[in-house]
N, C-alpha and C. Protein backbone atom coordinates (compact mmCIF):
# COMPACT_ATOMS: atom_id res chain seq x y z
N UNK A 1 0.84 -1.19 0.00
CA UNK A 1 0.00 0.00 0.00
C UNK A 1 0.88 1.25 0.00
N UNK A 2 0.09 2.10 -0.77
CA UNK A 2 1.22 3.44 -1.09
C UNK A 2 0.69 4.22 0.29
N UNK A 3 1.75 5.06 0.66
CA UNK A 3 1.86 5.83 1.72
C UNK A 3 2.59 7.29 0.90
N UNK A 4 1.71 8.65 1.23
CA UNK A 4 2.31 9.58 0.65
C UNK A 4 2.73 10.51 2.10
N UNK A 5 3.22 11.66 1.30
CA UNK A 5 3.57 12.64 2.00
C UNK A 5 2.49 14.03 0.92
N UNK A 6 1.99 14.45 1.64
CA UNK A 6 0.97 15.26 1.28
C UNK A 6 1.48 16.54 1.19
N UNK A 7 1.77 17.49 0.12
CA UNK A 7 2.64 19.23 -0.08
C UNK A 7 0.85 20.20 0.48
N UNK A 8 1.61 21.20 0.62
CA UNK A 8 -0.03 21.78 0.86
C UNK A 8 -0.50 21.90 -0.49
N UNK A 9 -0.15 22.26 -1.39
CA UNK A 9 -1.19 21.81 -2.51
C UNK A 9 -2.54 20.76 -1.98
N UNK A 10 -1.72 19.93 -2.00
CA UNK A 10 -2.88 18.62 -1.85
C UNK A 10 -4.00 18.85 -0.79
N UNK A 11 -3.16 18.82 0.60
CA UNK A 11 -4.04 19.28 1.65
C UNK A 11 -4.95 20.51 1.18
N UNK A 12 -5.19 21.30 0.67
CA UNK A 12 -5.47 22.25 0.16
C UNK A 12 -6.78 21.69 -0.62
N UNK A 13 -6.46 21.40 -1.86
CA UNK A 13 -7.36 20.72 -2.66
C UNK A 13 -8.50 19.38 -1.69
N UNK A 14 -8.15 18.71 -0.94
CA UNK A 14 -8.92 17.74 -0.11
C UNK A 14 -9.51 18.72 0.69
N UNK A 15 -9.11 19.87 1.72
CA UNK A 15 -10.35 20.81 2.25
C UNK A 15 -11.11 20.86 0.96
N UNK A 16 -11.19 21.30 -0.42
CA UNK A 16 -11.92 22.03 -0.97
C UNK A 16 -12.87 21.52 -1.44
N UNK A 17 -12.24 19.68 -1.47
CA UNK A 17 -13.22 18.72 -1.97
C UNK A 17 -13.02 18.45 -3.16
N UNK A 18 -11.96 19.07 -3.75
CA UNK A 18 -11.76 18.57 -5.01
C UNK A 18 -11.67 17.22 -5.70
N UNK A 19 -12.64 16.67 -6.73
CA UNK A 19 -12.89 15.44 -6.70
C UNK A 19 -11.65 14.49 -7.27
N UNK A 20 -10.62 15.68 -7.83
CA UNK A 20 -9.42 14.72 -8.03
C UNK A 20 -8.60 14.51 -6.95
N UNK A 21 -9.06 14.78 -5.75
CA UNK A 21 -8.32 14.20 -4.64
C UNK A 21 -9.38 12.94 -3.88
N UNK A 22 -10.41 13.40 -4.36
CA UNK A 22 -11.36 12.31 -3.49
C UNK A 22 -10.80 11.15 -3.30
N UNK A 23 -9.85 10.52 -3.70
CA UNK A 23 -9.16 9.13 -3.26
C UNK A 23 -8.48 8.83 -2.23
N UNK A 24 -7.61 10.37 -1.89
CA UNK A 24 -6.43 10.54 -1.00
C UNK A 24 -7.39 11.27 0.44
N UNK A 25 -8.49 11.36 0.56
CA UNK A 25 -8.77 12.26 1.49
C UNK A 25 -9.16 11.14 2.87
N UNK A 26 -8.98 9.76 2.32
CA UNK A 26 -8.93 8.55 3.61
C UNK A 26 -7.60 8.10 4.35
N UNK A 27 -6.86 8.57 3.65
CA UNK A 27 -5.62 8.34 3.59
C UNK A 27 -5.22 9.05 4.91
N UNK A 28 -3.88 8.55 5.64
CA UNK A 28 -3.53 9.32 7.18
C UNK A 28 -2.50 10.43 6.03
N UNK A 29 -2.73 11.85 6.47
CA UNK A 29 -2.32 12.89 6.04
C UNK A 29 -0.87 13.40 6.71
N UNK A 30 0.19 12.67 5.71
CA UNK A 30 1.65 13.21 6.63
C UNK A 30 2.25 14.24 5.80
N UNK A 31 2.79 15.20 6.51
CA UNK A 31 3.03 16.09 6.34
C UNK A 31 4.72 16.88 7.32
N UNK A 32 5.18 17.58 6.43
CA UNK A 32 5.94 18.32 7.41
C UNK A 32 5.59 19.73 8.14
N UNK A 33 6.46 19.86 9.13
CA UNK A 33 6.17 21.66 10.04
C UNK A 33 6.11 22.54 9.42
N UNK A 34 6.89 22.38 8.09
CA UNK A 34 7.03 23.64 7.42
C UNK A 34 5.92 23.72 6.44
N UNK A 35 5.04 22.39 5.75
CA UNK A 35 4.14 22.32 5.12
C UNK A 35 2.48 22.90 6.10
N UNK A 36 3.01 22.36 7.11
CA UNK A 36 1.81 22.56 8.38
C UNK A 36 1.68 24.63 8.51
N UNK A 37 2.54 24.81 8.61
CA UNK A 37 2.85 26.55 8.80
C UNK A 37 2.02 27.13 7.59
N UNK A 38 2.64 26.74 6.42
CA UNK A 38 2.22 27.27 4.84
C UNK A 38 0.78 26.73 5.26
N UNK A 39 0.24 25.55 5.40
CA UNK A 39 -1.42 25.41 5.40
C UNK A 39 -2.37 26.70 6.25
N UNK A 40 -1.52 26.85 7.20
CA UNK A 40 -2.03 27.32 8.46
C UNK A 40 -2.33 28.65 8.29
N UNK A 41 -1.60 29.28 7.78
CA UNK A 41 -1.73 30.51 6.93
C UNK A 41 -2.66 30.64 6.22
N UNK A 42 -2.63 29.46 4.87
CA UNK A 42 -3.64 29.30 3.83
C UNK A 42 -4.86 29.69 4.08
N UNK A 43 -5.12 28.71 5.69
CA UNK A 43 -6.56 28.27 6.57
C UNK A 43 -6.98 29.79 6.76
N UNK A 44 -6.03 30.93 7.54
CA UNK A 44 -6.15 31.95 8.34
C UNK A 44 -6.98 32.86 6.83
N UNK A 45 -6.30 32.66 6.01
CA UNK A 45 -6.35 33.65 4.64
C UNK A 45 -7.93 33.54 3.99
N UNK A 46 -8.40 31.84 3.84
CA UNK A 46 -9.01 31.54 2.80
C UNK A 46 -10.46 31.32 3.88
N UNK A 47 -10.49 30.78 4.76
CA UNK A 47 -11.21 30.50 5.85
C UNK A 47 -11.23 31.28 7.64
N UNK A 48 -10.87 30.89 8.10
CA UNK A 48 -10.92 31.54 9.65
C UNK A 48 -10.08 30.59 10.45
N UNK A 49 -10.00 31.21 11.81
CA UNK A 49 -8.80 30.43 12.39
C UNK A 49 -9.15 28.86 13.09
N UNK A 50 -10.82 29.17 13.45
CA UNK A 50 -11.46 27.87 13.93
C UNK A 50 -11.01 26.43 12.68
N UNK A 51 -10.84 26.96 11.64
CA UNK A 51 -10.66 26.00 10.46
C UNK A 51 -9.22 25.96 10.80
N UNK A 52 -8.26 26.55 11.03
CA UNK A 52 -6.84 26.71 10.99
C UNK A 52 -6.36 25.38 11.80
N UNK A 53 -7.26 25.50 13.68
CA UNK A 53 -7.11 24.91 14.16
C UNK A 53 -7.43 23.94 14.33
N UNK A 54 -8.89 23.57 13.46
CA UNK A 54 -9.26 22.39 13.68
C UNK A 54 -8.05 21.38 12.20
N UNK A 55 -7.04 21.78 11.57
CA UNK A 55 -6.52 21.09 10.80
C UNK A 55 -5.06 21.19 11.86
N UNK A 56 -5.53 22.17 12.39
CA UNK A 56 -3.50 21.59 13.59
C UNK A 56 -4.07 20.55 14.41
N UNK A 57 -5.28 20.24 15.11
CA UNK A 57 -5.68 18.97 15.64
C UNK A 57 -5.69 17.75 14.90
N UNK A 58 -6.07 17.91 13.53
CA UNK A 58 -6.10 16.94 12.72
C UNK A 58 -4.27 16.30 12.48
N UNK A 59 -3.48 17.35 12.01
CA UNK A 59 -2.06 17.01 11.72
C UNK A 59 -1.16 16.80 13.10
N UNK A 60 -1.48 17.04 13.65
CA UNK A 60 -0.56 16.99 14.63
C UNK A 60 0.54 15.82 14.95
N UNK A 61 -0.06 14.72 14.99
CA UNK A 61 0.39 13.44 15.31
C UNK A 61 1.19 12.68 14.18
N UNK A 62 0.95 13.63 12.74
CA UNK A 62 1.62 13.05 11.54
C UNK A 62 2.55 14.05 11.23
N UNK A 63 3.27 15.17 11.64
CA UNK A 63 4.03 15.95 11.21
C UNK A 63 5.44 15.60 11.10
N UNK A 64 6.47 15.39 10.35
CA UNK A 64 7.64 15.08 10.08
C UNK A 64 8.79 16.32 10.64
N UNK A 65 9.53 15.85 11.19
CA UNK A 65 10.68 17.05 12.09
C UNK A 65 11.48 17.24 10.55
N UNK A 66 12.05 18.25 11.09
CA UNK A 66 13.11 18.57 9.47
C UNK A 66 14.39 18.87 10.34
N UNK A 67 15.16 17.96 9.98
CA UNK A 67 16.73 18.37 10.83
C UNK A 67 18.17 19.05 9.81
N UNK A 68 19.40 19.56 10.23
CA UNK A 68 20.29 19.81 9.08
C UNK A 68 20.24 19.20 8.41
N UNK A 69 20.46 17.57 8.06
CA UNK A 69 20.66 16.67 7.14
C UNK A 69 19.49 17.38 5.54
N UNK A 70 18.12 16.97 6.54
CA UNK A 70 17.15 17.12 5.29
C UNK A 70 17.81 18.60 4.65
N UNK A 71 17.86 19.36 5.24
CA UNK A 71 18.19 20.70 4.93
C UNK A 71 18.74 20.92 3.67
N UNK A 72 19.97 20.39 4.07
CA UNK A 72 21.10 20.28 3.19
C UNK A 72 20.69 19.50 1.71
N UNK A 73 20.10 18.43 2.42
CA UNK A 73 19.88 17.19 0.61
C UNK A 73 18.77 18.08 -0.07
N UNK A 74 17.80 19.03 0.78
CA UNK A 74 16.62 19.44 0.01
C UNK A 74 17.65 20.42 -0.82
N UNK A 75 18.74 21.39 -0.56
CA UNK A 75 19.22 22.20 -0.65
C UNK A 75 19.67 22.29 -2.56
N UNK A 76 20.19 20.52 -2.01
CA UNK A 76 21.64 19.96 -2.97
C UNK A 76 20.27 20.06 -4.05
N UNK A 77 19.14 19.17 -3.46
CA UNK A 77 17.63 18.91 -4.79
C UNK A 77 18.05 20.53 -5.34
N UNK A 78 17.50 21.52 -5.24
CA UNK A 78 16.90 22.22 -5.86
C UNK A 78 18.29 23.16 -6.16
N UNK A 79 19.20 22.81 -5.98
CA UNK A 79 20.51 23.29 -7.01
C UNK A 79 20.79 22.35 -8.01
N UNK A 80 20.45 20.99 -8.06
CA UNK A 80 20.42 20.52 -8.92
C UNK A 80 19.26 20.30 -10.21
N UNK A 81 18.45 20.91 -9.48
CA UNK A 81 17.02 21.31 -10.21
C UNK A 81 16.63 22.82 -10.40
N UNK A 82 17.71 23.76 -10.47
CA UNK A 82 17.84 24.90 -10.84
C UNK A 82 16.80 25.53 -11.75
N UNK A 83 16.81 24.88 -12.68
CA UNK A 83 16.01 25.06 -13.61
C UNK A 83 14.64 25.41 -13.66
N UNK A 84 13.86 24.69 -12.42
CA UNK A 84 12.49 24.67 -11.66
C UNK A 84 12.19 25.41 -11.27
N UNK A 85 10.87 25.98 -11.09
CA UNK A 85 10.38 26.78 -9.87
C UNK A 85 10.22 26.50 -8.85
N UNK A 86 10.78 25.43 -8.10
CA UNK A 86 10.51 24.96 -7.14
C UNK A 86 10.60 25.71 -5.53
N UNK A 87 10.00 25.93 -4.45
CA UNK A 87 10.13 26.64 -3.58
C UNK A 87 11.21 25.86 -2.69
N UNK A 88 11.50 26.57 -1.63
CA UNK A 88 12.45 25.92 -0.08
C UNK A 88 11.08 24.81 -0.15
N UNK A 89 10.17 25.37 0.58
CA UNK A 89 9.16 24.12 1.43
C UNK A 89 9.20 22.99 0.55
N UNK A 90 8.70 23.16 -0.66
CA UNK A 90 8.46 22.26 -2.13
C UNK A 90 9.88 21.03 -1.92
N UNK A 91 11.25 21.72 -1.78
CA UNK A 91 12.22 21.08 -1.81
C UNK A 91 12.13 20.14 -0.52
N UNK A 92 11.91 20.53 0.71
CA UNK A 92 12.06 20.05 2.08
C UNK A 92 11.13 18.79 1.85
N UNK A 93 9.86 18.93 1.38
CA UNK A 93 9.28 18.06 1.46
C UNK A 93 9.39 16.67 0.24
N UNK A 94 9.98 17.29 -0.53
CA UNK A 94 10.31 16.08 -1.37
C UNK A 94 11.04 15.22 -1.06
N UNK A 95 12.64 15.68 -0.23
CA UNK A 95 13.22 15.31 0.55
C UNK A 95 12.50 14.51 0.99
N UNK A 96 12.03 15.16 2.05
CA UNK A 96 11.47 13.88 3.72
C UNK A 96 10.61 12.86 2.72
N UNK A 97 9.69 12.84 1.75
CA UNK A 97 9.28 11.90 1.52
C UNK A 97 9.79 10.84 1.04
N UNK A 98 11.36 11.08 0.19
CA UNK A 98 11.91 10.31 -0.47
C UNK A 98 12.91 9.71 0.75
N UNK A 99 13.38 9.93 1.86
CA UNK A 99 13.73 9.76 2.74
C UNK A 99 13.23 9.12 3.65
N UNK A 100 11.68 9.06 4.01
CA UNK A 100 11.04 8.15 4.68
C UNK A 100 9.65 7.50 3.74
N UNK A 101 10.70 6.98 2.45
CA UNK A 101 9.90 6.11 1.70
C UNK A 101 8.28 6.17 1.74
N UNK A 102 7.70 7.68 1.13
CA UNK A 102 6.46 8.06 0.95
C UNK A 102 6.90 8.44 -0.41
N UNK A 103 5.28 8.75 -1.14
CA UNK A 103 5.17 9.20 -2.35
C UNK A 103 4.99 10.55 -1.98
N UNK A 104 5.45 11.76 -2.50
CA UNK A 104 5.18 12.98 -2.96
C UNK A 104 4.17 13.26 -4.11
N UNK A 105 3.03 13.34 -3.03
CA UNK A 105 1.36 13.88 -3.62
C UNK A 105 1.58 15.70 -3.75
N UNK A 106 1.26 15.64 -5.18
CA UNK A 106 1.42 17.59 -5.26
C UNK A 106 0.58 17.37 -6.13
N UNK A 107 0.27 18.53 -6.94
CA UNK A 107 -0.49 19.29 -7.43
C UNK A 107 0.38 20.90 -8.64
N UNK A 108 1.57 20.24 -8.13
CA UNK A 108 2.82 21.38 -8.22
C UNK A 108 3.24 20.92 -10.02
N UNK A 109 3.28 21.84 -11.25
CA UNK A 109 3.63 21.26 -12.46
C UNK A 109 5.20 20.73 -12.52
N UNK A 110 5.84 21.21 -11.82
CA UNK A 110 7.06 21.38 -11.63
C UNK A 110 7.41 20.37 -11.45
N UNK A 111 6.65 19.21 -10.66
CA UNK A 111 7.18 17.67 -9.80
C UNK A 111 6.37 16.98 -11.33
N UNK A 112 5.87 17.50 -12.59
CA UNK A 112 5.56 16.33 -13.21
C UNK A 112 6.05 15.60 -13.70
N UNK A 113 6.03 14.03 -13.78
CA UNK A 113 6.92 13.12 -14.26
C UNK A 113 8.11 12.77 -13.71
N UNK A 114 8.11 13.59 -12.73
CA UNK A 114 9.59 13.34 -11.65
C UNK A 114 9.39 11.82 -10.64
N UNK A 115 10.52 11.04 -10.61
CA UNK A 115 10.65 9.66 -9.69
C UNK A 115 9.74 10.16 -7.90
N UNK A 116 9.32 9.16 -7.82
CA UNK A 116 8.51 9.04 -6.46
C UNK A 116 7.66 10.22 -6.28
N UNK A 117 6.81 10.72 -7.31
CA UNK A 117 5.81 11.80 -7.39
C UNK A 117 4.60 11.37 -7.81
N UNK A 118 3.43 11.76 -7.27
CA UNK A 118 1.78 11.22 -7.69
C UNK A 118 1.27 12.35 -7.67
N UNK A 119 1.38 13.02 -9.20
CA UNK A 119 1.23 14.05 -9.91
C UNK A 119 -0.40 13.91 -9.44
N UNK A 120 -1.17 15.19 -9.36
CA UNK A 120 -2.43 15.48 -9.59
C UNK A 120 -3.09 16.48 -10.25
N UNK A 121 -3.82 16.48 -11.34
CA UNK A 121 -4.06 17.90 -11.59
C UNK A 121 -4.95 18.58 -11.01
């Protein structure tokens, strides 16, 4: 069974109900701190904070720590992927997923066709 790591894209799209996520929205939602922050914001922006918090209760227990190591390899990713638009967070989390053997669920054009990615449009 596939196990992802969810970018806020995704999380994003599953609040909204988007039916091309309807598959992934049973799924345990892991995520990193720095992906959790970017949502949290999103929540504050697009919705209210009662929504903010009721998704930090939801994530809490699945959030991934980010230490120097990841830092650095996300770093090395996206100098070696120069070319991309890819953000810091975008990079961090590709990292941790490829690192603790999850798929990287985005929504991001940038990750299309890239190894250990479950592109969505």
């Amino acid at each position: 069974m596939t196990e992802y790591f969810f970018d806020t894209y995704a999380i994003i799209e599953i609040i909204k109900e988007n039916k091309a996520y309807s598959k992934y929205s049973k799924e345990l939602i892991i995520t990193s701190m720095l992906n959790f922050g970017e949502l949290y914001y999103a929540l504050l922006k697009d919705f209210n904070e009662a929504i903010a918090n009721e998704w930090r209760r939801i994530l809490e227990q699945t959030l991934l720590l980010i230490n120097a190591d990841i830092i650095v390899n996300a770093m090395v990713f996206k100098h070696e992927n120069r070319n991309k638009n890819f953000s810091f967070i975008d990079c961090v989390g590709y990292v941790l997923a490829r690192e603790n053997n999850l798929t990287f669920l985005t929504g991001d054009k940038e990750f299309k066709g890239m190894a250990n990615v479950e592109f969505v449009n």
